[in-house]
C-alpha atoms as a PDB file:
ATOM      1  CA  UNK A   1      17.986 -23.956  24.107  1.00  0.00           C
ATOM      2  CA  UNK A   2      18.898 -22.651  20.447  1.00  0.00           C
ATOM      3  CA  UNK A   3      18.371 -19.199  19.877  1.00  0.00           C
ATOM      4  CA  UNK A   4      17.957 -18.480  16.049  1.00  0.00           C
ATOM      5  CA  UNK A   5      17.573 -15.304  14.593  1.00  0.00           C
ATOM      6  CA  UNK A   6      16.022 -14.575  10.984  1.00  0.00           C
ATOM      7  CA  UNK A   7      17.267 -11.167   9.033  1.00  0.00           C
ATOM      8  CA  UNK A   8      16.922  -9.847   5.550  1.00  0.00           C
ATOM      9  CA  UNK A   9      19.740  -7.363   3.765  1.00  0.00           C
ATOM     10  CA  UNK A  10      16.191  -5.838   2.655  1.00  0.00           C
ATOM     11  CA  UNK A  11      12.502  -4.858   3.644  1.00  0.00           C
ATOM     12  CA  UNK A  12       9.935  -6.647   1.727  1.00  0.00           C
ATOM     13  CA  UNK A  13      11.554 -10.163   1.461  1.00  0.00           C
ATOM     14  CA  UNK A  14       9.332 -12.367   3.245  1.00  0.00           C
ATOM     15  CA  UNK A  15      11.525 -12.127   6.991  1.00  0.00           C
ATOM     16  CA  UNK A  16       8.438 -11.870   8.618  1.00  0.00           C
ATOM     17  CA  UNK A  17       6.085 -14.411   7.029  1.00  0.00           C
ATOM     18  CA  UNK A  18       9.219 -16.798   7.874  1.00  0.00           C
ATOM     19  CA  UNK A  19       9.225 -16.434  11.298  1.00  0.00           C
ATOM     20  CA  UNK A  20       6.282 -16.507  12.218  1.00  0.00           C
ATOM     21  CA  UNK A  21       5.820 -19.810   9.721  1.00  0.00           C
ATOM     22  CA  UNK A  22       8.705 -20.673  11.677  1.00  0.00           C
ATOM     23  CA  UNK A  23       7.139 -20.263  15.068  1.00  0.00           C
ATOM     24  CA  UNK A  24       4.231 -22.432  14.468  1.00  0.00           C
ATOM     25  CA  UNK A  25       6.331 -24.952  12.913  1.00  0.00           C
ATOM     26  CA  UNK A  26       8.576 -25.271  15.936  1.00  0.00           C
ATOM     27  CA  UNK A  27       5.533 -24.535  18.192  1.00  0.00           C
ATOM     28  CA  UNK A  28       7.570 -22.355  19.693  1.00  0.00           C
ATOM     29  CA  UNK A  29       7.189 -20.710  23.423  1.00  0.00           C
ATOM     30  CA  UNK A  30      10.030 -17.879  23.597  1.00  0.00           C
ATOM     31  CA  UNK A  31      10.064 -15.633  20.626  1.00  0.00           C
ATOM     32  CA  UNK A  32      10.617 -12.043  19.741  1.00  0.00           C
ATOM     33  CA  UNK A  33      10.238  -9.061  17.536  1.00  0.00           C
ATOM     34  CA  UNK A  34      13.347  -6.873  17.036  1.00  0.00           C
ATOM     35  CA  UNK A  35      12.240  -4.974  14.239  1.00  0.00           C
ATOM     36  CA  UNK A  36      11.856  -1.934  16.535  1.00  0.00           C
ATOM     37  CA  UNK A  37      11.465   0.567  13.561  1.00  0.00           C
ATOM     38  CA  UNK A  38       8.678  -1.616  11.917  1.00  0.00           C
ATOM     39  CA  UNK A  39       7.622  -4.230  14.256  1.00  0.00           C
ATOM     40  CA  UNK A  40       4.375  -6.288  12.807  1.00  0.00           C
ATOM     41  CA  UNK A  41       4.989 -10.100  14.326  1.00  0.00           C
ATOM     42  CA  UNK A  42       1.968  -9.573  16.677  1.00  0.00           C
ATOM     43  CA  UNK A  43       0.053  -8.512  14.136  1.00  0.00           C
ATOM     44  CA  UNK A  44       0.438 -12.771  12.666  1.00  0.00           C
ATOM     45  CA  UNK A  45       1.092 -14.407  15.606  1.00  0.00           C
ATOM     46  CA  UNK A  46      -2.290 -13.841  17.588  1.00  0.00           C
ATOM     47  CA  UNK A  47      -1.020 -11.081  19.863  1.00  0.00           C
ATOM     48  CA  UNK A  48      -2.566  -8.032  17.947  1.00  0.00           C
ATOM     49  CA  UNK A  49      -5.374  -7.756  20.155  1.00  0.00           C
ATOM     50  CA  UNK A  50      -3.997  -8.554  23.776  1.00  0.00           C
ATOM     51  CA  UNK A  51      -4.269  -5.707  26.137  1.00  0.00           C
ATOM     52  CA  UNK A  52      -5.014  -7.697  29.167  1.00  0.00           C
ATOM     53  CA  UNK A  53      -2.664  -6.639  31.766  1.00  0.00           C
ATOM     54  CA  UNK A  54      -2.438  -9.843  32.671  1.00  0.00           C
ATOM     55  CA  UNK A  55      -0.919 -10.807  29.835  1.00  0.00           C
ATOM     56  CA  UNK A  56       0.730  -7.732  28.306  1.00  0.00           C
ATOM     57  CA  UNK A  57       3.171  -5.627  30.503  1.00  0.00           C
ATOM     58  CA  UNK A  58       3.777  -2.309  29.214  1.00  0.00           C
ATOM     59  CA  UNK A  59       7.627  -0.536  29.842  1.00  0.00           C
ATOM     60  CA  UNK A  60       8.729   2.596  28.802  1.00  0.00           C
ATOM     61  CA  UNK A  61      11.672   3.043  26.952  1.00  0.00           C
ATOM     62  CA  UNK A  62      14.048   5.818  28.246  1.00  0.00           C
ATOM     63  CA  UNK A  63      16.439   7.355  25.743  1.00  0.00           C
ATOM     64  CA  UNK A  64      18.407  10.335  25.657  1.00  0.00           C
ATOM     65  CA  UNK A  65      17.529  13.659  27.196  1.00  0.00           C
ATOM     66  CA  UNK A  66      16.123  16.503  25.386  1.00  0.00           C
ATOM     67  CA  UNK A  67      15.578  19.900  26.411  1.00  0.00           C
ATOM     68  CA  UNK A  68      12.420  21.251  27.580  1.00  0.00           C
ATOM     69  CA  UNK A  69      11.244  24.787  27.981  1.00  0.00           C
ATOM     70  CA  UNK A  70       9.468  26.478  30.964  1.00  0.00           C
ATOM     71  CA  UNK A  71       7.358  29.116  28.965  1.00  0.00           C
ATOM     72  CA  UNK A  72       6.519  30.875  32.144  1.00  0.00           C
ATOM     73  CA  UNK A  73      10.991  31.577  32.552  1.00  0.00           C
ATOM     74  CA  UNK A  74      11.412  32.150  28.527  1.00  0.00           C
ATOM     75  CA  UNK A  75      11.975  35.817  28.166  1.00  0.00           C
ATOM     76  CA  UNK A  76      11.614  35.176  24.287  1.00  0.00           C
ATOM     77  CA  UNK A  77      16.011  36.514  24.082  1.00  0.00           C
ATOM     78  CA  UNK A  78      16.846  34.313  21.202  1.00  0.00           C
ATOM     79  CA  UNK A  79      20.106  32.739  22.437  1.00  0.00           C
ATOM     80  CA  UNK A  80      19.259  29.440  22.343  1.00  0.00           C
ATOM     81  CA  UNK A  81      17.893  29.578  18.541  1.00  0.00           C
ATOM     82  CA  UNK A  82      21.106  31.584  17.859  1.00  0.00           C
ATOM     83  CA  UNK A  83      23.274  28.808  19.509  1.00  0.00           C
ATOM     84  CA  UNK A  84      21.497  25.602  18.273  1.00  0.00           C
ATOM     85  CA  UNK A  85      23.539  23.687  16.204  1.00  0.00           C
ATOM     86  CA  UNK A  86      20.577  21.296  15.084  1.00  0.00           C
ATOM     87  CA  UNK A  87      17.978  24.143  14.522  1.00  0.00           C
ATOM     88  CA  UNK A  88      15.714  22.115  16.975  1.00  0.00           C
ATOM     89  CA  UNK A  89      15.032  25.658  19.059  1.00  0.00           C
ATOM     90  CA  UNK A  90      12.889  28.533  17.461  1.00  0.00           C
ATOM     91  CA  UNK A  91      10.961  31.466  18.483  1.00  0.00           C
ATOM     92  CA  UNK A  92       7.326  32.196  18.499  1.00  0.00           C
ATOM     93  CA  UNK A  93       4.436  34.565  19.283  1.00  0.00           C
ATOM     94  CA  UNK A  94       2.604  33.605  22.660  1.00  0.00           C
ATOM     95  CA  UNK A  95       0.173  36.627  23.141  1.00  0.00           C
ATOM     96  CA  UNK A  96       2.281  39.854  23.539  1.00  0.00           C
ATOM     97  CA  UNK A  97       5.465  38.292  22.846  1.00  0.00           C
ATOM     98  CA  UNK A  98       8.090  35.571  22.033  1.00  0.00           C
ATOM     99  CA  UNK A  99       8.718  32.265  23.636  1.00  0.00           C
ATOM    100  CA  UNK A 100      11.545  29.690  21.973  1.00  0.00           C
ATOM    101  CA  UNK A 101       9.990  26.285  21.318  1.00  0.00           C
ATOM    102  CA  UNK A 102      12.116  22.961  20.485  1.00  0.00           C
ATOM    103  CA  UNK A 103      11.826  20.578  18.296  1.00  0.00           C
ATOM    104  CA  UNK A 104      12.012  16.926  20.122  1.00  0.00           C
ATOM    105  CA  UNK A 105      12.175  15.303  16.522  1.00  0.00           C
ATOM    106  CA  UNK A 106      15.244  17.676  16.196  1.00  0.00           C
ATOM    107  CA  UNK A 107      16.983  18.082  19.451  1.00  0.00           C
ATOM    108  CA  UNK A 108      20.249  15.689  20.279  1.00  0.00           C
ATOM    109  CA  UNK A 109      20.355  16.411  23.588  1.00  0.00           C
ATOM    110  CA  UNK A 110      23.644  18.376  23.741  1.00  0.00           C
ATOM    111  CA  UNK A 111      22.697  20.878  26.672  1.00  0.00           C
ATOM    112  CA  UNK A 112      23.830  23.705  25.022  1.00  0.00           C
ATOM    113  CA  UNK A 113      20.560  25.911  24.976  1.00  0.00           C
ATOM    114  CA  UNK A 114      20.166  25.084  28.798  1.00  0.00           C
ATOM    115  CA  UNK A 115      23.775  26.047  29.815  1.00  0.00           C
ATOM    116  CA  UNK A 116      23.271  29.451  27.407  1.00  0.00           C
ATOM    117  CA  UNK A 117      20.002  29.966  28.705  1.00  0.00           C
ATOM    118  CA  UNK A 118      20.298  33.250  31.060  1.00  0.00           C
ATOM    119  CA  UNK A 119      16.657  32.759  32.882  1.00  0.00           C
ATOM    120  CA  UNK A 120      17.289  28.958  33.702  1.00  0.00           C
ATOM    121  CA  UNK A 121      14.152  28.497  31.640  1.00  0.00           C
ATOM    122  CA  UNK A 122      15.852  25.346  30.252  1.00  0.00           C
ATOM    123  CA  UNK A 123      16.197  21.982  31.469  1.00  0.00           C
ATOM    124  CA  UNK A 124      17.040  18.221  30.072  1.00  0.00           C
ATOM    125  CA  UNK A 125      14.400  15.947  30.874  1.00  0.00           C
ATOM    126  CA  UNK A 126      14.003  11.877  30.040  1.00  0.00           C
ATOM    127  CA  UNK A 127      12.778  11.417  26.946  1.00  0.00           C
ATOM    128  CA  UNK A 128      10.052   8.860  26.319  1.00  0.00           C
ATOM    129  CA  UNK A 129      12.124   6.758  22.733  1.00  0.00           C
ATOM    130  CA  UNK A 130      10.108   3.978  22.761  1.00  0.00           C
ATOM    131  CA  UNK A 131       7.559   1.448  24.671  1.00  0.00           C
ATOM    132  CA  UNK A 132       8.657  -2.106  25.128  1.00  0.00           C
ATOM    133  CA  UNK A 133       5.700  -5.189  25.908  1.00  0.00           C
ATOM    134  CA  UNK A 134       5.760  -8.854  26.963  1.00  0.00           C
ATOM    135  CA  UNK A 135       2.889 -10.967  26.006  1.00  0.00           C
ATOM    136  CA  UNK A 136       2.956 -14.079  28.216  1.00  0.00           C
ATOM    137  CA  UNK A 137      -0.109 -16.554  28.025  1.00  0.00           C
ATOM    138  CA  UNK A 138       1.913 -20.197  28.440  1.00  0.00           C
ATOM    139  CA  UNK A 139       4.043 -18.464  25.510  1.00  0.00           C
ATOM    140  CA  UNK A 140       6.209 -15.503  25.971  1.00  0.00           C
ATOM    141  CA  UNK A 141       6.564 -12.954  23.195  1.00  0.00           C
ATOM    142  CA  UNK A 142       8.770  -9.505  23.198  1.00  0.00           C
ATOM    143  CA  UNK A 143       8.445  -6.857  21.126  1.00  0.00           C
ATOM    144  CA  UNK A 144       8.944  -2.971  21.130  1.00  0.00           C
ATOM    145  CA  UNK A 145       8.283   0.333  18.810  1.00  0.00           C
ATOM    146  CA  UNK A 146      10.915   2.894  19.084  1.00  0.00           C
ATOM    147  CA  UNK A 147       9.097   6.632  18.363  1.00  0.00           C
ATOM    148  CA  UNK A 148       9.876   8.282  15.304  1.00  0.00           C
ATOM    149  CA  UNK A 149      13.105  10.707  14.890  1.00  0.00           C
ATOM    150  CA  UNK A 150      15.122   8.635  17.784  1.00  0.00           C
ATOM    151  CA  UNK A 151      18.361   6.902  17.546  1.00  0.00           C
ATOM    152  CA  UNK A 152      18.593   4.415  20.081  1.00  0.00           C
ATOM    153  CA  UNK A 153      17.217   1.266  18.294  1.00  0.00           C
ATOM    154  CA  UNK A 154      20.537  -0.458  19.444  1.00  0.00           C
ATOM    155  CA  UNK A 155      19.529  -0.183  22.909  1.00  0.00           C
ATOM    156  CA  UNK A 156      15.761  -1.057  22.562  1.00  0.00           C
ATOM    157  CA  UNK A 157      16.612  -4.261  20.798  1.00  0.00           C
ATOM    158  CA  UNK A 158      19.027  -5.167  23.443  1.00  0.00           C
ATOM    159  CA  UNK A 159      16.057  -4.435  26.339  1.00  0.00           C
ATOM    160  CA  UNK A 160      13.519  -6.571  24.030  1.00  0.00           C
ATOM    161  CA  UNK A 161      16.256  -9.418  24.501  1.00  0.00           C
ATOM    162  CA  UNK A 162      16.764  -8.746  27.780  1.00  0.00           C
ATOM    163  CA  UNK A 163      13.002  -8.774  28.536  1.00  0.00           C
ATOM    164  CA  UNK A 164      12.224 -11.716  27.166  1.00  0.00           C
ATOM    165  CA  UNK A 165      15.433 -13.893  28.610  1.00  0.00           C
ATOM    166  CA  UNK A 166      14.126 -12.494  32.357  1.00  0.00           C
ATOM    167  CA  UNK A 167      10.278 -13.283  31.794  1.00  0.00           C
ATOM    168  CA  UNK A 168      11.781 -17.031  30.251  1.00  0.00           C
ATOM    169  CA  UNK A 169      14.374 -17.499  33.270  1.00  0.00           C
ATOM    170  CA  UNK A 170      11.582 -16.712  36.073  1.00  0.00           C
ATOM    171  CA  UNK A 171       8.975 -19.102  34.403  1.00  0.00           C
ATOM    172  CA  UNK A 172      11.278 -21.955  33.050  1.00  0.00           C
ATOM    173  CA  UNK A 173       9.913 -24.553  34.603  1.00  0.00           C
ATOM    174  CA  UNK A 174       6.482 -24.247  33.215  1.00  0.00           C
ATOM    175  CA  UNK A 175       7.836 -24.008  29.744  1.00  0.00           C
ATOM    176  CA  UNK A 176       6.607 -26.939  27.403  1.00  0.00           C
ATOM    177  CA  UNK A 177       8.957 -26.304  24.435  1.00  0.00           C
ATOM    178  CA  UNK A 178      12.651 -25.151  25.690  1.00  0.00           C
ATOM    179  CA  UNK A 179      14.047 -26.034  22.670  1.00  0.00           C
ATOM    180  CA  UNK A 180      13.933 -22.672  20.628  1.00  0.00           C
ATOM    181  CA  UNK A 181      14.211 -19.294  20.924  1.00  0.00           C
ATOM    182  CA  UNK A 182      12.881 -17.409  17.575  1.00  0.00           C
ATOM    183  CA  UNK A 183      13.690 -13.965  17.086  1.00  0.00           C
ATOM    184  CA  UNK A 184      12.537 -11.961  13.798  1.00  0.00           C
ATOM    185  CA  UNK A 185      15.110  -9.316  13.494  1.00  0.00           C
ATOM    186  CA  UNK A 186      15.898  -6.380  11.228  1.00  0.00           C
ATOM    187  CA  UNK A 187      15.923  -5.576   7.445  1.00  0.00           C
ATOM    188  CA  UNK A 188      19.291  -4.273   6.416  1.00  0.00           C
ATOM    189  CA  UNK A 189      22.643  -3.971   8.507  1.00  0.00           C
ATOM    190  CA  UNK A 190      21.864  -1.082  11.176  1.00  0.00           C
ATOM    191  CA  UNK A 191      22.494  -0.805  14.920  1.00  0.00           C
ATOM    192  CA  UNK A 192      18.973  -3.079  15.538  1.00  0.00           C
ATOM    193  CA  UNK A 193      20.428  -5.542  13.435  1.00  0.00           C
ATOM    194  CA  UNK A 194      23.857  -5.548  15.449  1.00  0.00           C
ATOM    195  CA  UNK A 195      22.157  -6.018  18.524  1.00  0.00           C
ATOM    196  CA  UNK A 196      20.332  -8.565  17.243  1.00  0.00           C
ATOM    197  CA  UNK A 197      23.091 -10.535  16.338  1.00  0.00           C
ATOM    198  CA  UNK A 198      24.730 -10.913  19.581  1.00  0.00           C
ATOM    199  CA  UNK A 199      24.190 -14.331  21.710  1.00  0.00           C
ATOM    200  CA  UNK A 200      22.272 -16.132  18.595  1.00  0.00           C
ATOM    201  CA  UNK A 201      23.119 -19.788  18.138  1.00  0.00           C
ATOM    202  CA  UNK A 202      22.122 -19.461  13.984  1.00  0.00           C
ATOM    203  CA  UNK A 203      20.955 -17.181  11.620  1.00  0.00           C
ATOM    204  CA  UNK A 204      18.947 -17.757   8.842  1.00  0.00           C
ATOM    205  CA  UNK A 205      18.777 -14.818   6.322  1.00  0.00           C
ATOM    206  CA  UNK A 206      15.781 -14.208   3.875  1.00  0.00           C
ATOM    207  CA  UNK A 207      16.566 -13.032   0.316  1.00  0.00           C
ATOM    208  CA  UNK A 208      14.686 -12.457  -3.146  1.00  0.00           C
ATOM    209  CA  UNK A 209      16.286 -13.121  -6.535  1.00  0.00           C
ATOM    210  CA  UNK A 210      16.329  -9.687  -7.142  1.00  0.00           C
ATOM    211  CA  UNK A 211      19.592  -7.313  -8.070  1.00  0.00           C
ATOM    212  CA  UNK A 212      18.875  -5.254  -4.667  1.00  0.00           C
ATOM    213  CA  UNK A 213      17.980  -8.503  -3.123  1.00  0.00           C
ATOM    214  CA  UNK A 214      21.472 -10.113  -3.798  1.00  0.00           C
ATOM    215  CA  UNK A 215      23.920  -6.987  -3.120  1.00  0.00           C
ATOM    216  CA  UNK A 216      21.773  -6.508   0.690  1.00  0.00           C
ATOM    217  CA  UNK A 217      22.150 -10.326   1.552  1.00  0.00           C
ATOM    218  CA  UNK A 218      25.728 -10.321   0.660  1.00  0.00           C
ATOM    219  CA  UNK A 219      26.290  -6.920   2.782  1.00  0.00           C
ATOM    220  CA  UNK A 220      24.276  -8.334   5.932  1.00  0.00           C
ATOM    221  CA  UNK A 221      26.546 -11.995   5.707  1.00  0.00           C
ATOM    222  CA  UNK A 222      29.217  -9.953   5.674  1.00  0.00           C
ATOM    223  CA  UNK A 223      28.266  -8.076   9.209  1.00  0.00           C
ATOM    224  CA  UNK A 224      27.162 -11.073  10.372  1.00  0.00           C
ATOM    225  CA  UNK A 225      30.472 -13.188  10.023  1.00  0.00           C
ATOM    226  CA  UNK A 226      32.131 -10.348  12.448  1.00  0.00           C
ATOM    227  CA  UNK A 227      30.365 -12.310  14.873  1.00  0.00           C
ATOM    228  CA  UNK A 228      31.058 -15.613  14.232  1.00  0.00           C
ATOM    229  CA  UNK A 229      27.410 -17.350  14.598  1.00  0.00           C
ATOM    230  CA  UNK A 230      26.878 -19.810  11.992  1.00  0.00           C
ATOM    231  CA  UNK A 231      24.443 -18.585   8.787  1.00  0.00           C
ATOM    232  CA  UNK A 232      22.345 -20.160   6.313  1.00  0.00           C
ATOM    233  CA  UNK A 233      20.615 -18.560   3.521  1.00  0.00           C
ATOM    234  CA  UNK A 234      16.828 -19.146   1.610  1.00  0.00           C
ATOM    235  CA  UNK A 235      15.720 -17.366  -1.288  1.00  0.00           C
ATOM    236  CA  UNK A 236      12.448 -16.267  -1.167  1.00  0.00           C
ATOM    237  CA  UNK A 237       9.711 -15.651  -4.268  1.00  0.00           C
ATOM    238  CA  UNK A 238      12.888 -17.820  -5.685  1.00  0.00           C
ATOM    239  CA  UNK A 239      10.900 -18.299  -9.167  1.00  0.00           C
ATOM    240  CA  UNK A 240      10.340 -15.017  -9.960  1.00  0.00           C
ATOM    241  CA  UNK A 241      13.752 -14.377 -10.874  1.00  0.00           C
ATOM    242  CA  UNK A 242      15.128 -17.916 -11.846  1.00  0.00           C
ATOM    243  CA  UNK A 243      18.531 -16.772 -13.243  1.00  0.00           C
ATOM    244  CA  UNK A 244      18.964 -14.863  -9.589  1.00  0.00           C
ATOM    245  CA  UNK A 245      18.093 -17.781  -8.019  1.00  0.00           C
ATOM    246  CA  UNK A 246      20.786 -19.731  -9.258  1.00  0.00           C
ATOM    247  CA  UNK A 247      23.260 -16.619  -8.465  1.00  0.00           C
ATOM    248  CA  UNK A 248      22.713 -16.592  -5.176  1.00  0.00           C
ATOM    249  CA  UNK A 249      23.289 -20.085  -4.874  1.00  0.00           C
ATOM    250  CA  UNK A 250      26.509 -20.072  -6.744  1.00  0.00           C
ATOM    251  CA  UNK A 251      27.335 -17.476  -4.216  1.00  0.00           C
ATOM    252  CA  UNK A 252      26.440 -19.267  -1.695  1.00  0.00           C
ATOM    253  CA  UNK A 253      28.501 -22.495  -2.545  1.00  0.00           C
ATOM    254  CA  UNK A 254      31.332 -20.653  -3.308  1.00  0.00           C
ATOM    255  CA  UNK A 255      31.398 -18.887  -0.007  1.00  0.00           C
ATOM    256  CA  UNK A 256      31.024 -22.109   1.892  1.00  0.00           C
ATOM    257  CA  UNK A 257      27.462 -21.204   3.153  1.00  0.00           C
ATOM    258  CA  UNK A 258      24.893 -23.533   3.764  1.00  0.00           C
ATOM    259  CA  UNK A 259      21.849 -22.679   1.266  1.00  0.00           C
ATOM    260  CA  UNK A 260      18.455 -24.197   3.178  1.00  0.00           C
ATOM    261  CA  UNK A 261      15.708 -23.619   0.300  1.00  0.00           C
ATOM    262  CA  UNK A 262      13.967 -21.669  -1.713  1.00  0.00           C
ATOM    263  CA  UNK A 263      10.186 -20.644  -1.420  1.00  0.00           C
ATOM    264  CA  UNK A 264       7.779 -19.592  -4.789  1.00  0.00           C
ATOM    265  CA  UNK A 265       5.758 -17.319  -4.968  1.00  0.00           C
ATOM    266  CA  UNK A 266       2.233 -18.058  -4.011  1.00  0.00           C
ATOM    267  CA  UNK A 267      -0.937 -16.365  -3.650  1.00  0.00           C
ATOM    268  CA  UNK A 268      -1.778 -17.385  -0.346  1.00  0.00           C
ATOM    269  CA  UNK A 269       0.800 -16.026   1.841  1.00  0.00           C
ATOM    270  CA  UNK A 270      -0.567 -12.716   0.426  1.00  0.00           C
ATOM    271  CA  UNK A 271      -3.775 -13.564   1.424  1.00  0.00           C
ATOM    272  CA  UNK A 272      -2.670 -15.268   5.002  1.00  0.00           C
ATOM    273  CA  UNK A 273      -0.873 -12.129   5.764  1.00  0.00           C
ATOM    274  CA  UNK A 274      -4.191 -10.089   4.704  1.00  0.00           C
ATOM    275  CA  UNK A 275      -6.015 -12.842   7.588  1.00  0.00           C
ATOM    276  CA  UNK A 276      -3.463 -11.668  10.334  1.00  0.00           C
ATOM    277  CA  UNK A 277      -2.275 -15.363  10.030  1.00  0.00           C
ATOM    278  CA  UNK A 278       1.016 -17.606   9.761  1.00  0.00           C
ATOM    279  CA  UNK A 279       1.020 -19.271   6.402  1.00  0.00           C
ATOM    280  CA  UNK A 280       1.746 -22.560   8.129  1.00  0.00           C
ATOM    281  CA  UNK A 281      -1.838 -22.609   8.829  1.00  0.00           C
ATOM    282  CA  UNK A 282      -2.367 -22.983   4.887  1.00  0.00           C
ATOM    283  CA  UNK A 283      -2.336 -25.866   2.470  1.00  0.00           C
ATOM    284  CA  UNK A 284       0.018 -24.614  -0.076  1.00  0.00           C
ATOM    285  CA  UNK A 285       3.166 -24.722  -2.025  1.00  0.00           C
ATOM    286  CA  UNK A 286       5.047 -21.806   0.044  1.00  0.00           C
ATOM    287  CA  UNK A 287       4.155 -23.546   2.933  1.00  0.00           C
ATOM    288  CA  UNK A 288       5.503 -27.038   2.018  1.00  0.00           C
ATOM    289  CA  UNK A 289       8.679 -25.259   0.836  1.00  0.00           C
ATOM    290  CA  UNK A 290       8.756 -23.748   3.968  1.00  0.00           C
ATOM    291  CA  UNK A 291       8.273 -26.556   6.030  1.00  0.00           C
ATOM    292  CA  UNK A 292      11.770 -27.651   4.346  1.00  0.00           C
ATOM    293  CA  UNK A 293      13.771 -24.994   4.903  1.00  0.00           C
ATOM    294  CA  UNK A 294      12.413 -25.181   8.255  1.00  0.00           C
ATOM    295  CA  UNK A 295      13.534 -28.940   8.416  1.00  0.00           C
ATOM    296  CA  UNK A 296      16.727 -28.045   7.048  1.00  0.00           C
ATOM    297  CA  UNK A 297      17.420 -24.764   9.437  1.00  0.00           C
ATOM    298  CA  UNK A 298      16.873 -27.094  12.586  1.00  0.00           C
ATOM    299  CA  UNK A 299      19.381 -29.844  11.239  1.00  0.00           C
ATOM    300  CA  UNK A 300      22.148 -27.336  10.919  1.00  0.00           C
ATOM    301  CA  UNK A 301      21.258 -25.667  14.290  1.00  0.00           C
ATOM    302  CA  UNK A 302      21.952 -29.259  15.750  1.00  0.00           C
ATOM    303  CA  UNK A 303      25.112 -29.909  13.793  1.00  0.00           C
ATOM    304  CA  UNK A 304      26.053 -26.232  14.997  1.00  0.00           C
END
């Protein structure tokens, strides 16, 4: 089975609408969201509205610890605001007087306000980061949100991975299409993006022909050749900037990376996405473009 991953140096480039284009193309059974900060592939891909728990198992995702505070033990002293480094800790009025309060979107977990605390009134506790699901009707889909302020969207992009390899290894055998593994990944060249990378047979990263556009795709090949896993590049919304179009190709050849397409810009992958639907599904020119770079993705995945 080949495992291909699609990225974008940027947000907004069309990563998304690829994949899941890509999905139906391939007809895919194993694929995955890894865009923990933003993830939106259910939202195209049919999944939006499956809560049956037959279908959709629901994880917690455990990060760091954070500190939590008894309010019955605070005796309102100060200490920990005084010895916060973060300024996650403060003090307020509860009735007659003080209590300190923290800040989850602020605390790093260092311990120091429970080892300073002189009633014990502090403890670290598990903190809930994120929630990780697998959708699994005949196809299996991973995804996962991380919860705002955390840093640990390394590690939830590994367990999304690792969640959907275990779900595909225990029902292999009634698997129609083993051929692919699809996995829409990250915008930029963060941790998530990292984790991503790791174990993919090909990547296939999403650019526009804009100035932004061409100084992020260069950055993320860049990260991505630490690994070694083979790369191609499409430019998408490639005639809105015609000139950058024909610099990232230059690029491209000169770099001795494989350049699989570009895609116009068309009115009805707006409206698709505005249908919660793949714009394979349409009759247009993005999609026949689309349908090529697909074509030419799978080639050098085979040659790979």
């Amino acid at each position: 089975m080949k495992k291909l991953l699609i990225l974008s140096g940027k947000g907004g480039t069309g990563k998304t609408t690829t994949a899941a284009a890509f999905i139906d193309f391939a007809k895919a059974d194993i694929f995955a969201d890894c865009d923990v900060d933003a993830p939106n592939l259910h939202l195209v891909t049919g999944f939006a509205d499956a809560t049956d728990e037959n279908h959709c198992i629901t994880n917690d995702f455990i990060g760091s610890k954070k500190a939590v505070i008894d309010a019955a033990k605070c005796t309102g002293c100060g200490k920990c605001v005084e010895h916060c480094k973060f300024d996650a800790v403060s003090l307020v009025q509860s009735g007659k007087k003080k209590r300190a309060v923290v800040n989850e979107m602020s605390c790093e977990g260092c311990k120091v306000c429970a080892l300073i605390c002189p009633a014990t009134a502090i403890s670290m506790q598990d903190d809930k980061a994120g929630i990780v699901k697998l959708y699994k009707n005949k196809k299996y889909f991973a995804t996962a949100e991380l919860k705002m302020g955390r840093g640990t969207s390394g590690k939830l992009v590994s367990l999304v991975k690792q969640t959907l390899h275990t779900a595909v290894e225990e029902h292999w055998d009634s698997l129609e299409n083993k051929e692919i593994e699809i996995i829409d990944g990250s915008p930029g060249i963060g941790c998530p993006v990292i984790s991503s990378v790791g174990g993919m047979d090909f990547v296939l990263v999403v650019t526009e022909p804009s100035l932004s556009g061409i100084s992020d795709m260069k950055r993320v090949l860049k990260t991505i050749q630490y690994f070694g896993v083979k790369t191609a590049v499409c430019v998408n919304k490639a005639d809105t900037c015609k000139e950058n179009t024909k610099t990232i190709k230059k690029y491209c050849r000169k770099n001795g990376i494989p350049f699989a397409g570009t895609i116009p810009y068309d009115q009805h992958v707006i409206e698709a996405v505005d249908n919660m639907g793949s714009i394979a599904g349409t009759e247009s020119r993005a999609r026949k473009a689309l349908l090529s770079v697909y074509k030419k993705v799978t080639k050098l995945m085979a040659a790979s």
